[in-house]
C-alpha atoms as a PDB file:
ATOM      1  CA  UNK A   1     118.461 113.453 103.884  1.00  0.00           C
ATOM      2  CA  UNK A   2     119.817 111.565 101.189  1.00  0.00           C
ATOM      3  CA  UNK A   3     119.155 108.278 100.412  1.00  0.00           C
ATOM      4  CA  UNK A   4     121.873 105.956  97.981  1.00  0.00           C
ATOM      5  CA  UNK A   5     123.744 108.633  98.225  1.00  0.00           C
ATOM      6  CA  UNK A   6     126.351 108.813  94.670  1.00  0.00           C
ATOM      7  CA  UNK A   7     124.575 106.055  92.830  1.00  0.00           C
ATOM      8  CA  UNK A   8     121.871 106.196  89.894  1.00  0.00           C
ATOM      9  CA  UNK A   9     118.993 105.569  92.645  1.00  0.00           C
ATOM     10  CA  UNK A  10     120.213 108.607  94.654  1.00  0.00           C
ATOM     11  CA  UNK A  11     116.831 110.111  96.229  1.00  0.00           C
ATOM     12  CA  UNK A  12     116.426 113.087  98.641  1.00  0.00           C
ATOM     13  CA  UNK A  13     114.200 113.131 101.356  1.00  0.00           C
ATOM     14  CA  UNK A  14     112.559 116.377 103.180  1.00  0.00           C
ATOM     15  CA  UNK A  15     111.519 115.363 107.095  1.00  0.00           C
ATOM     16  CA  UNK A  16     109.490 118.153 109.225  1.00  0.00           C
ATOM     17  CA  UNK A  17     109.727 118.062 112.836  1.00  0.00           C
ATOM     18  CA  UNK A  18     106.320 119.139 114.888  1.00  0.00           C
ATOM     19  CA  UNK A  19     104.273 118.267 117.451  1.00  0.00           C
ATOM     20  CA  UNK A  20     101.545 116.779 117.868  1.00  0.00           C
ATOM     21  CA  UNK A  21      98.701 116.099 120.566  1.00  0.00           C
ATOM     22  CA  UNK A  22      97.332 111.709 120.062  1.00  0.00           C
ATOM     23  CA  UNK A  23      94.082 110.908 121.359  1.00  0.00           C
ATOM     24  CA  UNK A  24      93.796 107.289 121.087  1.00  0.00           C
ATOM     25  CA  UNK A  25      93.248 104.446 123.358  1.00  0.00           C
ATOM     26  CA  UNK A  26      96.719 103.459 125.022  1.00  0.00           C
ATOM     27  CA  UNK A  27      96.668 100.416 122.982  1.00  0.00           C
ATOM     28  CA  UNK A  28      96.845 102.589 119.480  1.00  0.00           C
ATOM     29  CA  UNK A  29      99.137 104.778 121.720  1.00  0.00           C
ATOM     30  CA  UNK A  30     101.416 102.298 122.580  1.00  0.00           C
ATOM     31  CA  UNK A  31     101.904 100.753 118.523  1.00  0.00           C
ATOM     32  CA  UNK A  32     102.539 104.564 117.505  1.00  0.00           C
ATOM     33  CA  UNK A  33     105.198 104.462 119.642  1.00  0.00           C
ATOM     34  CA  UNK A  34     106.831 101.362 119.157  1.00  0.00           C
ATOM     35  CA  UNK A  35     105.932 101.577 115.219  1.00  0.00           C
ATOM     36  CA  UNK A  36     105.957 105.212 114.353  1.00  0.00           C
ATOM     37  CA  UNK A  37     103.273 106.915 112.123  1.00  0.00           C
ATOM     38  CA  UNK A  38     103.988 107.993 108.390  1.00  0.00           C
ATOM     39  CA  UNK A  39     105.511 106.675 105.284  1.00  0.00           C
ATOM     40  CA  UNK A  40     109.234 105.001 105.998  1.00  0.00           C
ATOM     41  CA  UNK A  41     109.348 103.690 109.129  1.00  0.00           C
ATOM     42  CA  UNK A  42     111.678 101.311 108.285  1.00  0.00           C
ATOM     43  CA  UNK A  43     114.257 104.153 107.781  1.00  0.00           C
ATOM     44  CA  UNK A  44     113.324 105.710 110.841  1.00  0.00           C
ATOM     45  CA  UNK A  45     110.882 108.399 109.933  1.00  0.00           C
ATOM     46  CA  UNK A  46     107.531 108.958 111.773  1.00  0.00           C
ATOM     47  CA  UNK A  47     109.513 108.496 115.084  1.00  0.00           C
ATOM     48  CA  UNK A  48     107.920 109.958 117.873  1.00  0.00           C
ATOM     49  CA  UNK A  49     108.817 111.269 121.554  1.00  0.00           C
ATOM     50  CA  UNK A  50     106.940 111.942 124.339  1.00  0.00           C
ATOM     51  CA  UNK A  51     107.193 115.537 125.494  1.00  0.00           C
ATOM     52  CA  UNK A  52     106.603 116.121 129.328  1.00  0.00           C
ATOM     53  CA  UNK A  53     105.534 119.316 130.206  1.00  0.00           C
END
């Protein structure tokens, strides 16, 4: 990903999908979720999705 794409500030970003198993009580569960884990949130990284099996 790109970020500021054709300007001075032009930055590129490297994302990795994988998954992952939380443990955590549903309340930390729950604000994972909603908030995502990582750096960049904002911009819509650490997003996660709940995988049924």
């Amino acid at each position: 990903m790109v970020v500021k794409q054709h300007t001075p500030q032009q930055n590129k970003i490297i994302g990795y999908t994988y998954n992952l198993t939380l443990t955590a009580p549903p309340e930390v569960q729950q604000l994972a979720y909603y908030a995502g884990l990582g750096e960049d949130n904002s911009m819509g990284f650490g997003f996660l999705e709940e995988l049924k099996s």
